[in-house]
N, C-alpha and C. Protein backbone atom coordinates (compact mmCIF):
# COMPACT_ATOMS: atom_id res chain seq x y z
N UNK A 1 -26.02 33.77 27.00
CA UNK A 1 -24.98 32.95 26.41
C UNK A 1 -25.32 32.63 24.95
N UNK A 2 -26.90 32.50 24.43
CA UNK A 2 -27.02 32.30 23.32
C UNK A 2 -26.30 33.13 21.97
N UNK A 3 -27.03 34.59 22.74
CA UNK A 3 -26.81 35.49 22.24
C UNK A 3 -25.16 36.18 21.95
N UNK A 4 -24.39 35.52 22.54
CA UNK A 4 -23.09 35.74 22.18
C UNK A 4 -23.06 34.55 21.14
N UNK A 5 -22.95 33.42 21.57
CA UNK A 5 -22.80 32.21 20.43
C UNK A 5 -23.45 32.70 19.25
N UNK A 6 -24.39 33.25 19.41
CA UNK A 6 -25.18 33.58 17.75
C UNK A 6 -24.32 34.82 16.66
N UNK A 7 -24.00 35.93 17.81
CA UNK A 7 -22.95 37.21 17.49
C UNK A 7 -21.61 36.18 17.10
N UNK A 8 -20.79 35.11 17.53
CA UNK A 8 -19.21 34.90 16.97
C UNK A 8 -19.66 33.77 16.03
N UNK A 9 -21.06 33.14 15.48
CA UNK A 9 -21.47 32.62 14.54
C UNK A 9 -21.55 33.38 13.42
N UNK A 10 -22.29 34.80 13.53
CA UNK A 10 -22.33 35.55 12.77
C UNK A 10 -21.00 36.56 12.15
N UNK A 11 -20.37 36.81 13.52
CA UNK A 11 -18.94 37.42 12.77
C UNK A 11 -18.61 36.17 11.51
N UNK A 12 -18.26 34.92 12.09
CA UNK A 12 -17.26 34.04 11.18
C UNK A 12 -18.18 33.87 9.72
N UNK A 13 -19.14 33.71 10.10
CA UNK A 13 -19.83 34.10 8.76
C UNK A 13 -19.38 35.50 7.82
N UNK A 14 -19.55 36.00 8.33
CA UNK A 14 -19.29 37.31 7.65
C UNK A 14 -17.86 37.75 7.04
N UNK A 15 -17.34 37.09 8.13
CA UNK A 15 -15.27 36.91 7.83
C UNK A 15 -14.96 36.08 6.54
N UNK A 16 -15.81 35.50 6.24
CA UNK A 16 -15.36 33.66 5.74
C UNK A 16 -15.04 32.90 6.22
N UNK A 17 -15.22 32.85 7.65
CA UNK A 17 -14.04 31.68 8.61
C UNK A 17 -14.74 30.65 9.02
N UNK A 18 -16.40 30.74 8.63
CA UNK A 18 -17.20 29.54 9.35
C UNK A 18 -16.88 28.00 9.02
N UNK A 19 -16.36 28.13 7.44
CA UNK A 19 -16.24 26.84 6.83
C UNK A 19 -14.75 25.94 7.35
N UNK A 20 -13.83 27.17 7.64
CA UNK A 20 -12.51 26.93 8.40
C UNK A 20 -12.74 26.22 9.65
N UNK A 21 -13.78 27.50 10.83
CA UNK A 21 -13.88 26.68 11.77
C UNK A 21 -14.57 25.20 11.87
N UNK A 22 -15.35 24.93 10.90
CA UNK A 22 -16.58 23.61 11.29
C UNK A 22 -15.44 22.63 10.55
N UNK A 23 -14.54 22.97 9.45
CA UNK A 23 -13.35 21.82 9.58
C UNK A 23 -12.36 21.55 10.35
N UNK A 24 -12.55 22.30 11.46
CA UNK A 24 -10.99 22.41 12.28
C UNK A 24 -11.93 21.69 13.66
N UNK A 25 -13.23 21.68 14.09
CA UNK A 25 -14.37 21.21 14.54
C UNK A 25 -14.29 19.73 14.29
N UNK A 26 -14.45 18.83 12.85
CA UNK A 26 -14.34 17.84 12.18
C UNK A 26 -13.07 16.81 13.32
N UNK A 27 -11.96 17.82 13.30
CA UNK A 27 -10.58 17.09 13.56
C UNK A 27 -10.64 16.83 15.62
N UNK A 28 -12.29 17.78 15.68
CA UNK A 28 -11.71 17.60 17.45
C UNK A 28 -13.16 16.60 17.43
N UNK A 29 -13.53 16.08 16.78
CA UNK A 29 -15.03 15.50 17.06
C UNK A 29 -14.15 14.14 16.03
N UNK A 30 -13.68 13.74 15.60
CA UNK A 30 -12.96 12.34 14.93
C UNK A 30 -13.35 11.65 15.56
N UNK A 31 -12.70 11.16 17.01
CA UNK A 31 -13.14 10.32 17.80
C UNK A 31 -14.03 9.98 18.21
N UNK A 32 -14.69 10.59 18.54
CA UNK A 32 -16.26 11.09 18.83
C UNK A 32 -16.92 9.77 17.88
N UNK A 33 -16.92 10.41 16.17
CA UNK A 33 -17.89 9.53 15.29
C UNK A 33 -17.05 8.20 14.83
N UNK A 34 -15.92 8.12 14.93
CA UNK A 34 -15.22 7.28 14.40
C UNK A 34 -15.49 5.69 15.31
N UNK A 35 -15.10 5.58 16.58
CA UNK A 35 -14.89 5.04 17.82
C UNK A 35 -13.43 4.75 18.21
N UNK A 36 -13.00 3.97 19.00
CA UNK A 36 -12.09 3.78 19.51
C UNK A 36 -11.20 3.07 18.65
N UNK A 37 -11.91 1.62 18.23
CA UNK A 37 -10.55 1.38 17.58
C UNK A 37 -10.14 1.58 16.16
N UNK A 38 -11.06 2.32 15.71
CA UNK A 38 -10.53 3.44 14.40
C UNK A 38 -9.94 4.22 15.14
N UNK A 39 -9.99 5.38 16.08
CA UNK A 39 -9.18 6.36 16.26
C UNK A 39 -8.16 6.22 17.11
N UNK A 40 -7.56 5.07 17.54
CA UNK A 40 -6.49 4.10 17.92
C UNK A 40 -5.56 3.78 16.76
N UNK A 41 -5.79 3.54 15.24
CA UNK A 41 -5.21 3.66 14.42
C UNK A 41 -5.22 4.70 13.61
N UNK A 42 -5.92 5.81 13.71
CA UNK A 42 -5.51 7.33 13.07
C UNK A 42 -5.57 8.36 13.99
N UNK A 43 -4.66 9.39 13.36
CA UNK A 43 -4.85 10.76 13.62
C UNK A 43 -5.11 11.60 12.54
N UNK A 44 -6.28 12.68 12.94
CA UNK A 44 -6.56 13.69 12.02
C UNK A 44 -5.64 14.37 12.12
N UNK A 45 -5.17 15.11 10.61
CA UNK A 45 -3.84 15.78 10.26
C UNK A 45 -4.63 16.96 10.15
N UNK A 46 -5.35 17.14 9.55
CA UNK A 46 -6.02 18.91 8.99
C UNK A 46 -7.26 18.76 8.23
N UNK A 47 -8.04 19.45 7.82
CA UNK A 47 -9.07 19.95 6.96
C UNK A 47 -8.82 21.22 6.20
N UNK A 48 -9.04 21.05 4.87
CA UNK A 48 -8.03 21.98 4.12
C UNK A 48 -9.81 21.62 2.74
N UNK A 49 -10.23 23.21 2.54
CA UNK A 49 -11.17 23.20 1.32
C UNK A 49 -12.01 21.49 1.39
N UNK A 50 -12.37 21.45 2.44
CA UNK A 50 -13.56 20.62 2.51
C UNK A 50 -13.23 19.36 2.56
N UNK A 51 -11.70 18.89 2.71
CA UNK A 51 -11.40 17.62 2.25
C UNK A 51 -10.57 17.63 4.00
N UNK A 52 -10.72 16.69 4.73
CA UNK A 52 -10.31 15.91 5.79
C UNK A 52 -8.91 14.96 5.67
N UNK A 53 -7.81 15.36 5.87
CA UNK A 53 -6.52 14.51 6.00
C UNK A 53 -6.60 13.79 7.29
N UNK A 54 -6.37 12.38 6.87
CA UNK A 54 -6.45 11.63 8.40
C UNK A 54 -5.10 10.62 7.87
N UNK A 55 -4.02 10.55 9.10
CA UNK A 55 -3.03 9.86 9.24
C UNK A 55 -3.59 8.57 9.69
N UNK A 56 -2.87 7.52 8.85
CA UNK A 56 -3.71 5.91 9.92
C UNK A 56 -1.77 5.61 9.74
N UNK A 57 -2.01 3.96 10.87
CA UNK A 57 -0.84 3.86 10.91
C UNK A 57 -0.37 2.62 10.32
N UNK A 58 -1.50 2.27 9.30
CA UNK A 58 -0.46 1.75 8.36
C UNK A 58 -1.65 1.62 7.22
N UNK A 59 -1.32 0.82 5.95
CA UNK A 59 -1.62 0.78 4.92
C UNK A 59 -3.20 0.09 4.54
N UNK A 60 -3.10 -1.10 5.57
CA UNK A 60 -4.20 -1.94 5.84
C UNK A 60 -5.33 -1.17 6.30
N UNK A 61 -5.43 0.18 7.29
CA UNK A 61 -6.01 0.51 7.64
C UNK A 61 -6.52 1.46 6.70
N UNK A 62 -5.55 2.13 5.97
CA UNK A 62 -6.34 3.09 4.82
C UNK A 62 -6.94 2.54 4.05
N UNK A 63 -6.83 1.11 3.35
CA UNK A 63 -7.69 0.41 2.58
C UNK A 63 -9.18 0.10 3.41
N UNK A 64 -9.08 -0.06 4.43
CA UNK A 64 -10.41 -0.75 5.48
C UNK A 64 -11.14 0.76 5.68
N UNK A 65 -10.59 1.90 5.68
CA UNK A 65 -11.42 3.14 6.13
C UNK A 65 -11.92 4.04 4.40
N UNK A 66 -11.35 3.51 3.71
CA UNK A 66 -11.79 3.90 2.04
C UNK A 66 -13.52 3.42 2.01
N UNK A 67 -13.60 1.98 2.27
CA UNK A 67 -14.85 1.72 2.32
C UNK A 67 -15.96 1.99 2.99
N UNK A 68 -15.82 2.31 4.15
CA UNK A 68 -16.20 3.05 4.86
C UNK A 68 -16.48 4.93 4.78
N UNK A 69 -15.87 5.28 4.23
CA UNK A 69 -15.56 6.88 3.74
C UNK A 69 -16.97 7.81 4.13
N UNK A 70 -17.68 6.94 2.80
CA UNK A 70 -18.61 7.60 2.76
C UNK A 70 -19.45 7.88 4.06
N UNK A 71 -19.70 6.78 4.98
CA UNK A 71 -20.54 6.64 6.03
C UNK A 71 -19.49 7.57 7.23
N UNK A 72 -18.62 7.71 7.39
CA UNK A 72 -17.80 8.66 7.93
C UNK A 72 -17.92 10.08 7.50
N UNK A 73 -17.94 10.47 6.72
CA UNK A 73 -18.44 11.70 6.47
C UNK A 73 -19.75 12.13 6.39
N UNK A 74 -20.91 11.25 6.24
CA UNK A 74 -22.23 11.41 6.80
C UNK A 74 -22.18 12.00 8.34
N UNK A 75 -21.10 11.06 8.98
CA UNK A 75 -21.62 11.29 10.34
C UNK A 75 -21.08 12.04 10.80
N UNK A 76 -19.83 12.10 10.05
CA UNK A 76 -19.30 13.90 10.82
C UNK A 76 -20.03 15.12 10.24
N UNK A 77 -20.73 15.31 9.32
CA UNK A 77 -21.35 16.07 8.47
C UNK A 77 -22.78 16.32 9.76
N UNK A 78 -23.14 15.36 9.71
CA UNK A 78 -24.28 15.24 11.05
C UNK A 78 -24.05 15.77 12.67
N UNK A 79 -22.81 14.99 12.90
CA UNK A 79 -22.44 15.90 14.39
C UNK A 79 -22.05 17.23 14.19
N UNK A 80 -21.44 17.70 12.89
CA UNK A 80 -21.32 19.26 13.05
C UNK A 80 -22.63 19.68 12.80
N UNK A 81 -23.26 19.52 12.12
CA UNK A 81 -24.83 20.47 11.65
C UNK A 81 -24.47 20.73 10.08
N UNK A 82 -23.85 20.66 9.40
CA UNK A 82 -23.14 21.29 8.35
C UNK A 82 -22.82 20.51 7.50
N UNK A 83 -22.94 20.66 5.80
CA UNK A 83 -22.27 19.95 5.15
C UNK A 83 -20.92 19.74 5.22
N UNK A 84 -19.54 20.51 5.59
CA UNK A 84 -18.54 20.77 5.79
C UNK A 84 -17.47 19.65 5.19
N UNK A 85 -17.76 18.89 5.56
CA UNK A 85 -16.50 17.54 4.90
C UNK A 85 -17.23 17.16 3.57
N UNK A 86 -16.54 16.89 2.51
CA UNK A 86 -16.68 16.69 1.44
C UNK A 86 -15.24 15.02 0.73
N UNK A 87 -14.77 15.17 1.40
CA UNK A 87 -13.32 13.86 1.13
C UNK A 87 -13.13 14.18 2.44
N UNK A 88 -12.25 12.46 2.86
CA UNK A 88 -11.66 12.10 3.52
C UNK A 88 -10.36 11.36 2.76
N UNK A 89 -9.16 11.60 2.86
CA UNK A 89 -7.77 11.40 2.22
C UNK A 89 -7.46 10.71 3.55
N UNK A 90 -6.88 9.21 3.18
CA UNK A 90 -6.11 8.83 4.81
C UNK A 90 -4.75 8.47 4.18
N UNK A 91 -3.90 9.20 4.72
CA UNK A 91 -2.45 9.00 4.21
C UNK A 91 -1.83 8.58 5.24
């Protein structure tokens, strides 16, 4: 089993698609680093060139997750293995 995981690591490498997949990764692991009642008020929209779109559901909450930013992308940066997120945009 390794040995396949290591072969469709290595294709996407080779494709360019690794950086695609570990942001599209980012949007299914949100919840995960975020907790509950952050991800009770957002949804991840996409990962697009290193930058993370996250929907919140209202205005208050994008101001309260700005400050936070940085420490959010540490930790998703950490659960993937990967530098991969670079911004978080919450619109």
């Amino acid at each position: 089993m390794q040995e396949l995981k290591s072969a469709i690591n290595e294709f996407l490498k080779k494709a360019g698609l690794e950086k695609g997949v570990s942001q599209n990764n980012a949007l299914l692991v949100w919840k995960e680093v975020v907790g509950d009642k952050v991800s009770q008020n957002t949804a991840p929209e996409k990962g697009d060139s290193g930058t993370l779109y996250i929907i919140t559901s209202n205005p208050t909450w994008s101001q309260v997750l700005v400050f936070i930013k940085s420490d959010i992308i540490k930790k998703l940066n950490n659960k993937l293995g990967k530098n991969t997120i670079k911004e978080i945009k919450f619109i």
